[in-house]
PDB file of N, CA and C in Angstrom:
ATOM      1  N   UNK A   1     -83.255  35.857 -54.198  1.00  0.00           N
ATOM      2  CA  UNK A   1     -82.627  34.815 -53.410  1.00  0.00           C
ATOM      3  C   UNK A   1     -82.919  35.053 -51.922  1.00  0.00           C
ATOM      4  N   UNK A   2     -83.278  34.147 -51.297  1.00  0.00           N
ATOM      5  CA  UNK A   2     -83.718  33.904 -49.782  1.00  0.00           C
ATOM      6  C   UNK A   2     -82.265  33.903 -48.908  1.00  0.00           C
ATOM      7  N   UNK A   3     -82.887  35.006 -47.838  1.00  0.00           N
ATOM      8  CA  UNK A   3     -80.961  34.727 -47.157  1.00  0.00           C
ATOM      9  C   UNK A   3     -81.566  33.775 -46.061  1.00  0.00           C
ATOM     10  N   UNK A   4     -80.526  32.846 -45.331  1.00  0.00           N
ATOM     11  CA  UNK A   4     -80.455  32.186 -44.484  1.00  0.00           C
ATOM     12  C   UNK A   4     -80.210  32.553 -43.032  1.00  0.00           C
ATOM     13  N   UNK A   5     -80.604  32.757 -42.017  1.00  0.00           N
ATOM     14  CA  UNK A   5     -80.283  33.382 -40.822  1.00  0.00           C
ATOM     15  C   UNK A   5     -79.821  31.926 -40.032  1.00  0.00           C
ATOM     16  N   UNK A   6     -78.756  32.113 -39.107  1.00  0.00           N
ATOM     17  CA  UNK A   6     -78.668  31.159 -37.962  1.00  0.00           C
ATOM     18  C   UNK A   6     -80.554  31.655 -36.246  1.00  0.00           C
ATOM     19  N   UNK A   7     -80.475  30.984 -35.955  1.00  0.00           N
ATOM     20  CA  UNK A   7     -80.813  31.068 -34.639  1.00  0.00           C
ATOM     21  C   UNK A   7     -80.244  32.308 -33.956  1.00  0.00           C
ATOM     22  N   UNK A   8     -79.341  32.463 -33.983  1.00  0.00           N
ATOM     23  CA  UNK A   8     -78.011  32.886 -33.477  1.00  0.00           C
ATOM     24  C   UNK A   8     -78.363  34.737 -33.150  1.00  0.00           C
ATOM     25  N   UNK A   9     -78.501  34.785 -34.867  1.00  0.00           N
ATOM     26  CA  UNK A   9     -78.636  36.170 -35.374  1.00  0.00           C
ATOM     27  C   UNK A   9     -79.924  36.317 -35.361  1.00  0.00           C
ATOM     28  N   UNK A  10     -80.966  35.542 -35.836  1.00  0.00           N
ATOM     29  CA  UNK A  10     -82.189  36.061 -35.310  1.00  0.00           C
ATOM     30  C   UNK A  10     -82.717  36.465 -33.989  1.00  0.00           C
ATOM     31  N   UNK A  11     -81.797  35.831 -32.869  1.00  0.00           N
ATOM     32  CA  UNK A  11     -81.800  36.256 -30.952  1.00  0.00           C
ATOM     33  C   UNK A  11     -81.185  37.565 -31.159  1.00  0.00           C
ATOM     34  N   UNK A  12     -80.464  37.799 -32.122  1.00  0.00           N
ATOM     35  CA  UNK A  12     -79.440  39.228 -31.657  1.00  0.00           C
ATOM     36  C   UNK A  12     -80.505  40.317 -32.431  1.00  0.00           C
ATOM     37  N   UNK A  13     -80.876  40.126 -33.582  1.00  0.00           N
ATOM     38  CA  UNK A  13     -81.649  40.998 -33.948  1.00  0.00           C
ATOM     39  C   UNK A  13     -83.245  41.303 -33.282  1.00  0.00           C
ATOM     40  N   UNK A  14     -83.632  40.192 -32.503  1.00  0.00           N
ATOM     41  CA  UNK A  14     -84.783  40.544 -31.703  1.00  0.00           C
ATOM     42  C   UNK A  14     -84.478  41.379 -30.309  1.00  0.00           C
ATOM     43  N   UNK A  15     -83.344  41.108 -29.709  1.00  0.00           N
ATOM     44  CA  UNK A  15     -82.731  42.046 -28.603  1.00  0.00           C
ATOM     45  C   UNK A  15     -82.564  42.942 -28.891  1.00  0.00           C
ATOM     46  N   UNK A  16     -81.915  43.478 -30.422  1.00  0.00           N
ATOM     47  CA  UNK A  16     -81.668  44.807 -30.842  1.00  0.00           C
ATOM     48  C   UNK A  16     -83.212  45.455 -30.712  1.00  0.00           C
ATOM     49  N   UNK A  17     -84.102  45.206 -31.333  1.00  0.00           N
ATOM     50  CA  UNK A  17     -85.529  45.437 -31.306  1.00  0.00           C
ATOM     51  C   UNK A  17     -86.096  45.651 -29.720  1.00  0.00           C
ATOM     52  N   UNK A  18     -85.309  44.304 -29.116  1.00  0.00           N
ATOM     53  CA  UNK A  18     -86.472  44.725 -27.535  1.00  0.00           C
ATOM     54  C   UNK A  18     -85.871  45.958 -27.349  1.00  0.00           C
ATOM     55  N   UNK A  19     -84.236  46.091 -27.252  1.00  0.00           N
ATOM     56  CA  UNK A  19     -83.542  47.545 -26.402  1.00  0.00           C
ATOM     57  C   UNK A  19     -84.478  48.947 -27.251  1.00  0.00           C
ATOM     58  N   UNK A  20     -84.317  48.949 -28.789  1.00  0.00           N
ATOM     59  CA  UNK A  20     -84.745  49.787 -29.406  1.00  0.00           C
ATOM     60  C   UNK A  20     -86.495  50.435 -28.885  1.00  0.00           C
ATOM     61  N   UNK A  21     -86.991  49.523 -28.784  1.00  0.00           N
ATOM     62  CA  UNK A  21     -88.289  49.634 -28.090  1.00  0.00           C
ATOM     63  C   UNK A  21     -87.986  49.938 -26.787  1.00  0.00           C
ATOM     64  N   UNK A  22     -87.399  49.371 -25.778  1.00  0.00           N
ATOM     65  CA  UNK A  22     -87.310  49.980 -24.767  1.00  0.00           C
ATOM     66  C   UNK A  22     -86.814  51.397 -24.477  1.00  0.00           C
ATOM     67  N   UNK A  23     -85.709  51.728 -25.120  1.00  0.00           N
ATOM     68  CA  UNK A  23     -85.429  53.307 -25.716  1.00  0.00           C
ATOM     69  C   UNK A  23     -86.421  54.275 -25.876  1.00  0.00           C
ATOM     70  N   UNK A  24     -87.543  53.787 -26.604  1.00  0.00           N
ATOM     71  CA  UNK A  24     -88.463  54.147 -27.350  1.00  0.00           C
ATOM     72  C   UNK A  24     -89.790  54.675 -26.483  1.00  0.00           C
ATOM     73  N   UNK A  25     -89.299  54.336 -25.238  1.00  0.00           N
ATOM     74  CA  UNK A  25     -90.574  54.130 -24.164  1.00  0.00           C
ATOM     75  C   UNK A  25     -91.602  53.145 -23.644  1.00  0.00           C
ATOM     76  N   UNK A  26     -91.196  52.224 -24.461  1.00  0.00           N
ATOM     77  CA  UNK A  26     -92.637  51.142 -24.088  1.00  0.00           C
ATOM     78  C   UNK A  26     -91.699  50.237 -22.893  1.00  0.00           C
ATOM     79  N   UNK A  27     -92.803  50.460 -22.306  1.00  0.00           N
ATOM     80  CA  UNK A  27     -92.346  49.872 -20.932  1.00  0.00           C
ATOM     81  C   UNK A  27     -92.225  48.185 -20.984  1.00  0.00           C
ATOM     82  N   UNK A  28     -91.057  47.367 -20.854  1.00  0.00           N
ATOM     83  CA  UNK A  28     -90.550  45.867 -21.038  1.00  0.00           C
ATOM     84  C   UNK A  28     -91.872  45.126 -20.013  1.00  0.00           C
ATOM     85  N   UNK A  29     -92.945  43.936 -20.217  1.00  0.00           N
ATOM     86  CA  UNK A  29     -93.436  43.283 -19.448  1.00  0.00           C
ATOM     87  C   UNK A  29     -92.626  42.358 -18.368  1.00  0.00           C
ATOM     88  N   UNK A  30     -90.728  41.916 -19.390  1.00  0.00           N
ATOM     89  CA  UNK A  30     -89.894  41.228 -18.624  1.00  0.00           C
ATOM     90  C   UNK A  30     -88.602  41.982 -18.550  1.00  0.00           C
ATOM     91  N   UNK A  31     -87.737  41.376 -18.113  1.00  0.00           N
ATOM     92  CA  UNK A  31     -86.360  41.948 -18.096  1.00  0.00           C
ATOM     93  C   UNK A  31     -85.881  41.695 -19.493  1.00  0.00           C
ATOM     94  N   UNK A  32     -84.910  42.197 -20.037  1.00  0.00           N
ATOM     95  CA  UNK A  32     -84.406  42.128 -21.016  1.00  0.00           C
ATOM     96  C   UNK A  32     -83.439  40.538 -20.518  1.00  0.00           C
ATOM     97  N   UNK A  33     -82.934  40.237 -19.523  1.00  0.00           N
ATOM     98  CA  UNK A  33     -82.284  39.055 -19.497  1.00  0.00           C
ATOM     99  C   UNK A  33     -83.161  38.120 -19.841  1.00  0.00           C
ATOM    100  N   UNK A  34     -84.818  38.080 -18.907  1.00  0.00           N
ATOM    101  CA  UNK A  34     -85.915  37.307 -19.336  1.00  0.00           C
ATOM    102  C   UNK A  34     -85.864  37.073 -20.801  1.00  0.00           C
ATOM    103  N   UNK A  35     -86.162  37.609 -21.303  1.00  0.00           N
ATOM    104  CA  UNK A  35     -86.622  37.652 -23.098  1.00  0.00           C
ATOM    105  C   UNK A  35     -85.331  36.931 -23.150  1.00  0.00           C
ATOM    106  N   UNK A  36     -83.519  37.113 -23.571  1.00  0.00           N
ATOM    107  CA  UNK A  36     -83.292  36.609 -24.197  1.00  0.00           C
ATOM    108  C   UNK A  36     -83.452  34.994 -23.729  1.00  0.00           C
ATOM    109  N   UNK A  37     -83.461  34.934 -22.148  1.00  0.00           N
ATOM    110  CA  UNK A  37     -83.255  33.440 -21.710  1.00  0.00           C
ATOM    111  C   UNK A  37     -84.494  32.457 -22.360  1.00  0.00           C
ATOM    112  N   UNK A  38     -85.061  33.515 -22.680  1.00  0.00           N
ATOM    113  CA  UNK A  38     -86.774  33.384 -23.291  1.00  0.00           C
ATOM    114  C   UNK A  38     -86.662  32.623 -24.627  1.00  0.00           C
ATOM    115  N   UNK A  39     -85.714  33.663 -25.297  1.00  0.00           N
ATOM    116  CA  UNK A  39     -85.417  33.724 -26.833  1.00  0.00           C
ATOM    117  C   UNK A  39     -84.845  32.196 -26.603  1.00  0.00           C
ATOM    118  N   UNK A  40     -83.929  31.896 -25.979  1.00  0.00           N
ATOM    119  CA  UNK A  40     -83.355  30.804 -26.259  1.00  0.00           C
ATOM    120  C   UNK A  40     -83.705  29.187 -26.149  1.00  0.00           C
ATOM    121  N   UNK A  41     -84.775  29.515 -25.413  1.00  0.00           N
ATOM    122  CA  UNK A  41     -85.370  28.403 -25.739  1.00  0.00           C
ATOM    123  C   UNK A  41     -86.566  27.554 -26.480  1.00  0.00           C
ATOM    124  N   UNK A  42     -86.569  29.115 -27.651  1.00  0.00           N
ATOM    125  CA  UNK A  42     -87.220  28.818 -28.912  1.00  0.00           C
ATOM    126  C   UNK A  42     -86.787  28.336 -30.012  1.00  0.00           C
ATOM    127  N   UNK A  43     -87.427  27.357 -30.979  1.00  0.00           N
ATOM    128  CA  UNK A  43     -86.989  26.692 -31.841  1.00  0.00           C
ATOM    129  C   UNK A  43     -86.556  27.836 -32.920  1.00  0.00           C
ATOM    130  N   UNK A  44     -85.996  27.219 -34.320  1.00  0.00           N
ATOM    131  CA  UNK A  44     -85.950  28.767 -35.018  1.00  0.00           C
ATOM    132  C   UNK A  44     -87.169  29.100 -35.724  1.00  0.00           C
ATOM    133  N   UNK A  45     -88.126  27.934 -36.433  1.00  0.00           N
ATOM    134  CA  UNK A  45     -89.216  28.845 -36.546  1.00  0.00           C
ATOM    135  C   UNK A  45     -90.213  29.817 -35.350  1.00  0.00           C
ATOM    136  N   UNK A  46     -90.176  29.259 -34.317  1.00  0.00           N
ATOM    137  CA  UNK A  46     -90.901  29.865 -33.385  1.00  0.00           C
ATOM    138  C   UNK A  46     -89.807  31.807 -33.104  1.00  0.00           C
ATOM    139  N   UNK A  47     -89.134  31.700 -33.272  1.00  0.00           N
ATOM    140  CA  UNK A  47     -88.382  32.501 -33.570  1.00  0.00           C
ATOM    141  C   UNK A  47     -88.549  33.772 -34.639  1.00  0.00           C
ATOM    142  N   UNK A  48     -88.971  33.086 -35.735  1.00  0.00           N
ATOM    143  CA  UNK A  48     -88.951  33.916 -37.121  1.00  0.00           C
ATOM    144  C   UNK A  48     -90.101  34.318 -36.894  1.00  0.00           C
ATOM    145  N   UNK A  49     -91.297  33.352 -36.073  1.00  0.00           N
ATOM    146  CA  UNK A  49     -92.756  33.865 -35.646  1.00  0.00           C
ATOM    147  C   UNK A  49     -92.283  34.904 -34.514  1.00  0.00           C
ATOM    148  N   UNK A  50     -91.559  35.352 -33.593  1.00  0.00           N
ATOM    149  CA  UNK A  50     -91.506  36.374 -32.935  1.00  0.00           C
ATOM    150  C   UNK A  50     -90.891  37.910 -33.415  1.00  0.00           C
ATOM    151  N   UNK A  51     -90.368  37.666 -34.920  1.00  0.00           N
ATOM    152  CA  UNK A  51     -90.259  38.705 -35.427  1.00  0.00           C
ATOM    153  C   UNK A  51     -91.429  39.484 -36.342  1.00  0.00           C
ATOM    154  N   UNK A  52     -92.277  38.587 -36.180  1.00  0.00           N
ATOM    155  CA  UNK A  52     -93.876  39.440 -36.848  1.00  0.00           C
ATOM    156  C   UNK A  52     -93.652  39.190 -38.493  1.00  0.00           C
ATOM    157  N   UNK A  53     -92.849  38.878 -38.836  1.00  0.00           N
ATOM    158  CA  UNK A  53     -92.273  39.248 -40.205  1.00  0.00           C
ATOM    159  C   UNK A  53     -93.456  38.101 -40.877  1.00  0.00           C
ATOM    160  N   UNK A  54     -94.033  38.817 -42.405  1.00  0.00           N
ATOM    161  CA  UNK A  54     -94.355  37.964 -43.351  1.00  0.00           C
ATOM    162  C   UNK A  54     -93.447  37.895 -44.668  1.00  0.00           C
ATOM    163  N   UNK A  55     -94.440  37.422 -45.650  1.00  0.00           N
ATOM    164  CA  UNK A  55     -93.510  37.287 -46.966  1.00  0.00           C
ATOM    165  C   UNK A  55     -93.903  38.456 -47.429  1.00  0.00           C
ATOM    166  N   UNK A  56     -94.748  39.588 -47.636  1.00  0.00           N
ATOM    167  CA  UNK A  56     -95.268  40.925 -48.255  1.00  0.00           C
ATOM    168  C   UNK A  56     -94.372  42.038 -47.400  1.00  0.00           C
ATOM    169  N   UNK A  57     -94.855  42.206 -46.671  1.00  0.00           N
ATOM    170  CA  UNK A  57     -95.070  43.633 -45.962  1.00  0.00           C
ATOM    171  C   UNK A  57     -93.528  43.691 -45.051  1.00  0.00           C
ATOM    172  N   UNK A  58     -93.387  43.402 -44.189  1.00  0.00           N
ATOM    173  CA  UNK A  58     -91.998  42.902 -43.178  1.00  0.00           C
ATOM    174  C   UNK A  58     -91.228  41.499 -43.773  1.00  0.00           C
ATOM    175  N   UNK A  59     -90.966  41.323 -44.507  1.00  0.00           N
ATOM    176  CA  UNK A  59     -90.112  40.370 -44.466  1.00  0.00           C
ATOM    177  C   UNK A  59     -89.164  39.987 -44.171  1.00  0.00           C
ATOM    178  N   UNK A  60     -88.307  38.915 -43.520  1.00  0.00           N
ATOM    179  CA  UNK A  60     -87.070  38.685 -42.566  1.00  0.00           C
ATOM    180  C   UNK A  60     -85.935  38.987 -42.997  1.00  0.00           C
ATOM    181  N   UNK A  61     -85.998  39.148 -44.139  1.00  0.00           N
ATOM    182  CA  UNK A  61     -84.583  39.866 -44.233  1.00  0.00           C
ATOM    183  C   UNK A  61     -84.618  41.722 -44.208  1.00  0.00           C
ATOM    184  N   UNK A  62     -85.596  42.544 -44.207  1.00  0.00           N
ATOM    185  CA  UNK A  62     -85.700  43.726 -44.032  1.00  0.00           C
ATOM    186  C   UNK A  62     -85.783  43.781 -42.212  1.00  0.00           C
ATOM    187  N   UNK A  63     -86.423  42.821 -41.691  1.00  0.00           N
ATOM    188  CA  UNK A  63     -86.042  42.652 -40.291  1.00  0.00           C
ATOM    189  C   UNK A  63     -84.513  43.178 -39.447  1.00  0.00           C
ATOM    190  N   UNK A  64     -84.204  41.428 -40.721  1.00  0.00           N
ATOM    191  CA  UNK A  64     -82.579  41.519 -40.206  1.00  0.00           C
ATOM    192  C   UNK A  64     -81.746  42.466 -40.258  1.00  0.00           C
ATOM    193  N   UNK A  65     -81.899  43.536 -41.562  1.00  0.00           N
ATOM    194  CA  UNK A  65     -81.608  44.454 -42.044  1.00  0.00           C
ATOM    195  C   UNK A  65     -81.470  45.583 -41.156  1.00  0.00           C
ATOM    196  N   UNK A  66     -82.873  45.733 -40.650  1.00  0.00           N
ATOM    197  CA  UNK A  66     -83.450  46.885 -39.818  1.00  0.00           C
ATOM    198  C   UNK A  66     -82.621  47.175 -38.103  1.00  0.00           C
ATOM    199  N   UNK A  67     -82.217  45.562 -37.753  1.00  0.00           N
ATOM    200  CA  UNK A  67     -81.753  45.542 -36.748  1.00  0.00           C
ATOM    201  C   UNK A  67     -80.663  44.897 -36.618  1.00  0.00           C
ATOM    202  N   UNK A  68     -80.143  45.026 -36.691  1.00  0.00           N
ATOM    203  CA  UNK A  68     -78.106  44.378 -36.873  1.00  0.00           C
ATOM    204  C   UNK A  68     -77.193  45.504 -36.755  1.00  0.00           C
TER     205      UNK A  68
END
């Protein structure tokens, strides 16, 4: 069964990811305010495309999983 994400939670789980990466050392190209003001004015597929995720390998709910 396919889970359903809002918009909502897919912005929160990609922020979890930018901070985690930023933690991580890789240096941010924007501010973290940038990205989300960024995030928000993406549709939700353009969205699910910024989590890299396919149907094999990453899929969006191991995403969501990974970062929540």
């Amino acid at each position: 069964m396919m889970t359903t994400y809002t918009s909502e939670q897919v912005i929160n789980a990609l922020m979890i990811e930018f901070k985690q990466l930023v933690e991580d050392g890789y240096p941010p190209e924007i501010s973290e305010d940038q990205y989300l003001t960024w995030l928000k004015t993406l549709t939700y597929e353009q969205l699910v495309t910024e989590t890299a995720t396919d149907d094999e390998f990453l899929t969006l709910e191991i995403f969501m999983g990974a970062h929540n």
